[in-house]
Protein backbone atom coordinates (compact mmCIF):
# COMPACT_ATOMS: atom_id res chain seq x y z
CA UNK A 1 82.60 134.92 9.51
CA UNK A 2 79.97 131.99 8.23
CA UNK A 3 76.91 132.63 9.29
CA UNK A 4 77.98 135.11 12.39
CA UNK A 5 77.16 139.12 11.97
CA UNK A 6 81.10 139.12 12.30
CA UNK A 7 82.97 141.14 9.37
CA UNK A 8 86.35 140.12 9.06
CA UNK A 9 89.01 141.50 6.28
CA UNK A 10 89.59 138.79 3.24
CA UNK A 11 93.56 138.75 4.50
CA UNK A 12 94.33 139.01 8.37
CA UNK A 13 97.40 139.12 10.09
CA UNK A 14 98.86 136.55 12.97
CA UNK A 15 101.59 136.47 15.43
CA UNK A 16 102.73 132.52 15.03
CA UNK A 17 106.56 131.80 14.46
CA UNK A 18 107.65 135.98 14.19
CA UNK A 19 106.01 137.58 17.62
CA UNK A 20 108.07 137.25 20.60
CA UNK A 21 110.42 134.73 18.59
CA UNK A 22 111.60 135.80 15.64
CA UNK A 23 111.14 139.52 15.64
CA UNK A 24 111.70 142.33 17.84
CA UNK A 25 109.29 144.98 18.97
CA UNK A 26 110.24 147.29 16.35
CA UNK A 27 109.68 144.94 13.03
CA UNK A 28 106.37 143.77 15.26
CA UNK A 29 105.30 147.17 15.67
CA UNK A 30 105.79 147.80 11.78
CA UNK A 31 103.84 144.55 10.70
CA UNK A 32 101.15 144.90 12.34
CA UNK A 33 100.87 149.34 11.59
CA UNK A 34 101.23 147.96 7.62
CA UNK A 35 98.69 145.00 8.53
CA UNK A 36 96.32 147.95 9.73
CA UNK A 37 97.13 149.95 7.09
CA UNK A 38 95.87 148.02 4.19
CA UNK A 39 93.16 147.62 5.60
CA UNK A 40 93.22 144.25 7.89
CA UNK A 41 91.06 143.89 10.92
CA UNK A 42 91.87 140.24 12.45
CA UNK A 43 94.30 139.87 14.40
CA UNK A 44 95.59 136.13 15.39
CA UNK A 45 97.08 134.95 18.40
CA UNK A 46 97.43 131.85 20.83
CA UNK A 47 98.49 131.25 24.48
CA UNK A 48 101.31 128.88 22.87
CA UNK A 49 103.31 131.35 20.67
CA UNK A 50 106.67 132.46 22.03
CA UNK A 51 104.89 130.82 25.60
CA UNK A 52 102.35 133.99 25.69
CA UNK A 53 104.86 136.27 24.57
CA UNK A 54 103.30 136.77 21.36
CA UNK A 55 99.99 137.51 23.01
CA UNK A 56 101.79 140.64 25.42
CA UNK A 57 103.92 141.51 21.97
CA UNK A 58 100.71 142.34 20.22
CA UNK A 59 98.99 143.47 23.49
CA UNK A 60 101.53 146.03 24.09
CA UNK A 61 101.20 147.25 20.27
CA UNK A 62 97.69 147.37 19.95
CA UNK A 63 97.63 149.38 23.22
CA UNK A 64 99.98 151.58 21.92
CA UNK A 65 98.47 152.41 18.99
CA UNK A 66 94.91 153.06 20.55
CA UNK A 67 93.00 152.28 17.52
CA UNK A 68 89.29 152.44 18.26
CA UNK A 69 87.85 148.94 18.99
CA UNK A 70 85.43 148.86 16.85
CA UNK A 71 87.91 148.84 13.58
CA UNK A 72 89.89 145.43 14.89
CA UNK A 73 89.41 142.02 16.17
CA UNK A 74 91.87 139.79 18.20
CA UNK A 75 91.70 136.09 19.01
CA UNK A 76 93.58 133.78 21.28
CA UNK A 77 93.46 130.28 21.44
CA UNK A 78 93.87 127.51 24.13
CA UNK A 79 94.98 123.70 24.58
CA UNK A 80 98.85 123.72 24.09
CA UNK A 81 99.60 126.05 27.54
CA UNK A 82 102.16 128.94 27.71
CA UNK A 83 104.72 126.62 29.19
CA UNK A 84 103.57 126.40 32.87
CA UNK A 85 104.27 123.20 34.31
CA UNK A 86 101.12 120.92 35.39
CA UNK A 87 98.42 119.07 34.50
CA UNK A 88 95.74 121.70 34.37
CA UNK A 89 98.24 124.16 32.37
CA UNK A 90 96.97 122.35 28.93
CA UNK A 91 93.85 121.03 27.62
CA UNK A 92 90.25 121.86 27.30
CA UNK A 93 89.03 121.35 30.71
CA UNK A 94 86.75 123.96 31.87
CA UNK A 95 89.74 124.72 34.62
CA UNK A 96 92.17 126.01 31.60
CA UNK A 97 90.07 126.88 29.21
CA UNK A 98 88.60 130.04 31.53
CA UNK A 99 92.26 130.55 33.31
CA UNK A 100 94.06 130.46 29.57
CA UNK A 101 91.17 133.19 28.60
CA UNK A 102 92.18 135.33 31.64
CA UNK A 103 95.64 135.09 30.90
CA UNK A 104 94.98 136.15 27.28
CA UNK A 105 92.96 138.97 28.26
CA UNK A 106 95.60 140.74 30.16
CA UNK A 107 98.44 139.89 28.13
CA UNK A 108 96.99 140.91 24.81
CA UNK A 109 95.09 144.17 27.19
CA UNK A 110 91.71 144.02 26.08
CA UNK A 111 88.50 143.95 28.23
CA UNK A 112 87.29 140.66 25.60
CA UNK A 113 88.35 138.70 22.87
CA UNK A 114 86.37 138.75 19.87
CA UNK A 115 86.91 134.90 19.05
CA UNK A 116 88.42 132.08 21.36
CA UNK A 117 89.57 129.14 20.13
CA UNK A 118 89.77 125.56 21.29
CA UNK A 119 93.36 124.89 19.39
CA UNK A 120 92.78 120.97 19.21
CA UNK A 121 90.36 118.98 20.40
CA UNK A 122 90.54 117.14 23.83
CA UNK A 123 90.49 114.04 24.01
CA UNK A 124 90.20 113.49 27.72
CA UNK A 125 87.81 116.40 28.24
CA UNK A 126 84.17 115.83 27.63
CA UNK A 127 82.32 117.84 24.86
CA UNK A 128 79.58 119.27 26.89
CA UNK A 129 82.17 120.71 28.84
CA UNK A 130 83.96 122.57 26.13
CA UNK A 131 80.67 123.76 25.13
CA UNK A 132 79.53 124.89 28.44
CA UNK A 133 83.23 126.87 29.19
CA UNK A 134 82.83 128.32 26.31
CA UNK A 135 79.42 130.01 26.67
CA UNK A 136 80.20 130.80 30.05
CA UNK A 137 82.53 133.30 29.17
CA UNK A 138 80.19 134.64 26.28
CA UNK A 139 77.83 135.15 28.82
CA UNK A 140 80.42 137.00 31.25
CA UNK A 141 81.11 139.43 28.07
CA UNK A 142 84.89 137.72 28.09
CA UNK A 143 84.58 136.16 24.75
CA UNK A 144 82.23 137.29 21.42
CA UNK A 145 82.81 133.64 19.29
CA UNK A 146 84.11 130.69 20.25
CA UNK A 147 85.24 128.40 17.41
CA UNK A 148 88.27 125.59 17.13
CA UNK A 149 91.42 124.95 14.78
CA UNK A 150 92.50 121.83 13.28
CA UNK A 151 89.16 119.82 14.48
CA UNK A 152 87.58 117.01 12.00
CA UNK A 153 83.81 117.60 10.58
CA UNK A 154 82.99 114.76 13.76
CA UNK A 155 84.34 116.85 16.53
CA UNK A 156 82.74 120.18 15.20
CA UNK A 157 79.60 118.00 14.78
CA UNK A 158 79.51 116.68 18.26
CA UNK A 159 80.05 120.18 19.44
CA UNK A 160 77.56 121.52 17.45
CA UNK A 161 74.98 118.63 18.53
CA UNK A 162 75.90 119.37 22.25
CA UNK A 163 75.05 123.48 21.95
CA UNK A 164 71.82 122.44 19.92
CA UNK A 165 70.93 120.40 22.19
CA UNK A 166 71.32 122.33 25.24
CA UNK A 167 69.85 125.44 23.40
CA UNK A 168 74.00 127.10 23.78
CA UNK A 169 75.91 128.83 20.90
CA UNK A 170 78.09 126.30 19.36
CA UNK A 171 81.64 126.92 17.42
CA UNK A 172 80.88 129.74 15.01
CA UNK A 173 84.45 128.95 13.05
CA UNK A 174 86.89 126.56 12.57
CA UNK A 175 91.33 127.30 11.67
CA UNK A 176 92.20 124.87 9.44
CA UNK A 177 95.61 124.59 7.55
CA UNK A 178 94.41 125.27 3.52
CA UNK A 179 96.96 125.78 0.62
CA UNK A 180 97.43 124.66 -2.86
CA UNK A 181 99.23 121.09 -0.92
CA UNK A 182 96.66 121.02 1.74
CA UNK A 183 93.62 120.83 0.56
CA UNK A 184 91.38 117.92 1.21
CA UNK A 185 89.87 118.89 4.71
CA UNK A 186 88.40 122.32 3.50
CA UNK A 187 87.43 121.59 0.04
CA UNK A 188 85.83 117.83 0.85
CA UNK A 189 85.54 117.02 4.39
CA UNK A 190 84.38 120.49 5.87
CA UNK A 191 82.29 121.36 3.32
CA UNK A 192 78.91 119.94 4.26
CA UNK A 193 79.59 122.23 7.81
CA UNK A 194 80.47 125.77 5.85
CA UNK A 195 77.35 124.94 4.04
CA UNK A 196 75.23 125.09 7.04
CA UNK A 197 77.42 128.31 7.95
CA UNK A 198 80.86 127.23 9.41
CA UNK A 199 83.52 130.06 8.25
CA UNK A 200 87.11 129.36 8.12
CA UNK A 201 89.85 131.20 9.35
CA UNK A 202 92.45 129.39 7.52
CA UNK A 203 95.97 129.54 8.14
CA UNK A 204 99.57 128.71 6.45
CA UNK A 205 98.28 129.99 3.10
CA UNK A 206 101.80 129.77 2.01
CA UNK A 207 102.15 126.07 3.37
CA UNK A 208 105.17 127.22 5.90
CA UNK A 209 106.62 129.38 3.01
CA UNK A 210 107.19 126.75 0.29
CA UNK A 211 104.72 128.42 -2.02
CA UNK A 212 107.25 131.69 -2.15
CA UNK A 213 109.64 129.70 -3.85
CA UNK A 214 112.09 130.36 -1.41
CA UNK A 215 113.19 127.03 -0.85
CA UNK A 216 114.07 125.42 -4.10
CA UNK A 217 117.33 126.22 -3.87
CA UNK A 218 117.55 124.50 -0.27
CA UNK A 219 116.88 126.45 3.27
CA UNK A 220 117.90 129.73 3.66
CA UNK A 221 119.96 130.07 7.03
CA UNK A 222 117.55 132.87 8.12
CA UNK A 223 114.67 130.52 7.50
CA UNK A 224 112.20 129.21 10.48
CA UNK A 225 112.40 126.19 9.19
CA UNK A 226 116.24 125.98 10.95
CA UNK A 227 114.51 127.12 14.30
CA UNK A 228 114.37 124.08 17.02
CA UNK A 229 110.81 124.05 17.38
CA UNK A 230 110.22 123.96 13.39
CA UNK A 231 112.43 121.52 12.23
CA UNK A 232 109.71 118.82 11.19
CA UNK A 233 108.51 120.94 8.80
CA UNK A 234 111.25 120.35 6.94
CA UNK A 235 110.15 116.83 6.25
CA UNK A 236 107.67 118.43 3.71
CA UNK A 237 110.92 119.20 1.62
CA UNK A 238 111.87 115.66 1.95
CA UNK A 239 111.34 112.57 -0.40
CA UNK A 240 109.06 112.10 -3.32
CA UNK A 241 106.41 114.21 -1.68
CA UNK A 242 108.85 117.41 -1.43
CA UNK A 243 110.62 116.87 -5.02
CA UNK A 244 106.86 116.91 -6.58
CA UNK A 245 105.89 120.04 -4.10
CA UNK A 246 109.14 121.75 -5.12
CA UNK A 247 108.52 120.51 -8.78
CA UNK A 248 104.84 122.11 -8.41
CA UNK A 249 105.86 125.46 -7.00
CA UNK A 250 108.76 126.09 -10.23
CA UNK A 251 106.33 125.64 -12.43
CA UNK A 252 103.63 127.22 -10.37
CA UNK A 253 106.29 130.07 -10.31
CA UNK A 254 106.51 130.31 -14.10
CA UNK A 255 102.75 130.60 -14.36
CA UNK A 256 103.04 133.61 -11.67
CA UNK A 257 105.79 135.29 -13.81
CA UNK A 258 103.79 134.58 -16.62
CA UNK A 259 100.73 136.63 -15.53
CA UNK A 260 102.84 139.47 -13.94
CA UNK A 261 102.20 138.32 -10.29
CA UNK A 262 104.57 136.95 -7.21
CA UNK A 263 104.21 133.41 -6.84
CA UNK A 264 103.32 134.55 -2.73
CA UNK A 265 100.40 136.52 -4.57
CA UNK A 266 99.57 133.96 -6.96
CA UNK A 267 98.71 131.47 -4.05
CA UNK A 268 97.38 133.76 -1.42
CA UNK A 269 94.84 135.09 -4.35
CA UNK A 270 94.17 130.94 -4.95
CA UNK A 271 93.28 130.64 -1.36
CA UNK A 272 90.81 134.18 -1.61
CA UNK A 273 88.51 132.33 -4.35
CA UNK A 274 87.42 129.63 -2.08
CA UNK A 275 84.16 130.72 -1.58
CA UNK A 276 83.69 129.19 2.33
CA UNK A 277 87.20 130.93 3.29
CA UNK A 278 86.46 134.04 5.73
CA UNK A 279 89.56 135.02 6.27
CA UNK A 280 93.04 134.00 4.83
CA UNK A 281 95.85 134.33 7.95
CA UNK A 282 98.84 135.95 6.88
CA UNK A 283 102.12 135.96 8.76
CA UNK A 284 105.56 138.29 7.57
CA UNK A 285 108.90 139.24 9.59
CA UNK A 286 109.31 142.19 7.34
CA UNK A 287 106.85 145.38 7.02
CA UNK A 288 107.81 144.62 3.27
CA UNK A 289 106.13 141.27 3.16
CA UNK A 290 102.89 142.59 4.52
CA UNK A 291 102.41 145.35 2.33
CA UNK A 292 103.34 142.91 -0.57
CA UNK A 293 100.99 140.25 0.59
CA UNK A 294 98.46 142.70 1.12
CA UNK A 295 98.49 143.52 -2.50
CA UNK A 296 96.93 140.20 -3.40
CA UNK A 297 93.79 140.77 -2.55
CA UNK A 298 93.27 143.22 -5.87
CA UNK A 299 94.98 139.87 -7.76
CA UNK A 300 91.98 138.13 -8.39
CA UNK A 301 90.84 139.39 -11.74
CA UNK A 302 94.00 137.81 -12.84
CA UNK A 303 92.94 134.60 -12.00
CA UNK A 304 90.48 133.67 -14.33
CA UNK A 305 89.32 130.42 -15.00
CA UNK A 306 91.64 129.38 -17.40
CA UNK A 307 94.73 129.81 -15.19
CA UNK A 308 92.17 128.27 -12.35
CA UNK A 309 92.35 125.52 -14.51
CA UNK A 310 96.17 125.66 -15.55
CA UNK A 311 96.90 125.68 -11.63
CA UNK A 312 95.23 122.77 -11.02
CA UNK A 313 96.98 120.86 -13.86
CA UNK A 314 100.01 121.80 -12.50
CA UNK A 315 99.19 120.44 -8.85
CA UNK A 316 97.18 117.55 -10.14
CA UNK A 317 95.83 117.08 -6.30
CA UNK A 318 91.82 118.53 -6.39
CA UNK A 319 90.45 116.56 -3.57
CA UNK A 320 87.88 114.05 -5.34
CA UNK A 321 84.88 112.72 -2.95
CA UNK A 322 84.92 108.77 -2.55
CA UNK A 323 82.22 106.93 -4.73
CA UNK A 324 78.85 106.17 -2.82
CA UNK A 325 78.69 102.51 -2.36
């Protein structure tokens, strides 16, 4: 994970949208045994799934299944709350950063998490505080890493200029959203950071499902993107912007076809060349779907760098870097 000693699996496996919400224990239980399985060792989580359901979900498996430690990783992350009411119940204050981590820790059972995560930046806390929480509980043995999701190359900076300056270990990786639609943060504007040894632990690989293919026809009834709490993601279906995504993924599709692959294999593979990617975050409500996405990561032979090439034709969005004026 960048320039950490951490070893993470290419493809990991998270509990957004499907623990505690969308699936029972059972289908859980049989995700995360096929996760393990093919060989995945990260294991993603947050105080804000399911309102900390998701983190006792995956708690209550992973006890179960008493795999040794030392063959799997777990994270949490903290800002959006589990749903308790209050002004300290959210944030990155020092206050609920280190109760969120506590809260984590015995819902998910473990004695520490491997990496903690700052889910968006604060803008009313301070970043010497963040920094400071955060190697507190390093230092207390409660967390490993600490890293963030969804911050800009500035925040991460400032954070990083904070630790340096104080001589304290600063974010080790960052959870960005990175598909073949979302591309410009990880490819331009984080690069200069992964350089210096920043790994990503990138997530919606599938951007929400629309690179399955699944929704050119219109949205399933069974789809999340008819849950309550989902429903703006269906604005990336709508206008010009969706009819040129949708447009992308048919053709994208024919390409897949074309090679003998999935199209879900075709773009998880896509995400697996980027060369600053640690760790591509997976999600499935069917044991199927994880042994299938699993499967992708012996796809990249088949993308050489002629259908590299034919790809980005097709999407006709490669992030380009301003001129220097």
């Amino acid at each position: 994970m960048g320039r950490s000693g951490l070893q993470l699996s290419a493809l990991s496996f998270g509990a957004w949208v499907t623990f505690g919400h969308q699936v029972d224990d059972s289908v859980a239980d049989a995700c995360l045994g096929a996760a393990y399985d093919a060989g995945v060792n990260f294991f993603d989580n947050a105080e804000v799934y399911a309102h900390g359901q998701g983190e006792i979900v995956m708690g209550r498996l992973l006890a179960r299944h008493n795999w040794p430690r030392e063959t799997w990783c777990v994270s949490s992350k903290v800002f959006w709350g589990d749903g308790t009411p209050g002004p300290n119940a959210r944030g990155c204050s020092r206050k609920h950063i280190v109760e969120a981590c506590h809260k984590a820790l015995k819902r998910l059972q473990v004695e520490h998490l491997d990496i903690y995560m700052c889910h968006r930046c604060d803008p009313h806390t301070p970043m010497d505080e963040v920094v400071f929480a955060m190697n507190d509980l390093i230092r207390q043995g409660k967390v490993l890493y600490w890293g963030t999701s969804e911050w800009n190359a500035q925040q991460l900076q400032e954070a990083e200029t904070v630790a340096r300056d104080y001589r304290l270990i600063g974010p080790s990786a960052e959870q960005p959203e990175y598909n073949m639609f979302r591309r410009a943060r990880v490819e331009l504007e984080l690069k200069p950071l992964c350089e210096k040894g920043l790994g990503l632990t990138i997530w919606s690989p599938l951007a929400s499902g629309l690179l399955t293919g699944k929704y050119n026809a219109g949205v399933p009834a069974d789809s999340r993107l008819n849950f309550e709490n989902y429903k703006n993601f269906q604005n990336r279906l709508a206008g010009d912007e969706g009819q040129w995504k949708l447009s992308c993924v048919s053709q994208l599709a024919r390409l897949a076809d074309e090679i003998g692959l999935p199209l879900p294999r075709l773009a998880l593979a896509w995400c697996l060349l980027h060369p600053h990617i640690s760790t591509v975050m997976t999600g499935a409500s069917k044991a199927s779907q994880v042994v299938e996405n699993m499967k992708a990561i012996d796809d990249l032979t088949k993308l050489t760098p002629a259908i590299v090439q034919r790809i980005e034709n097709i999407l006709g969005n490669k992030p380009v870097a301003p001129p220097l004026v």
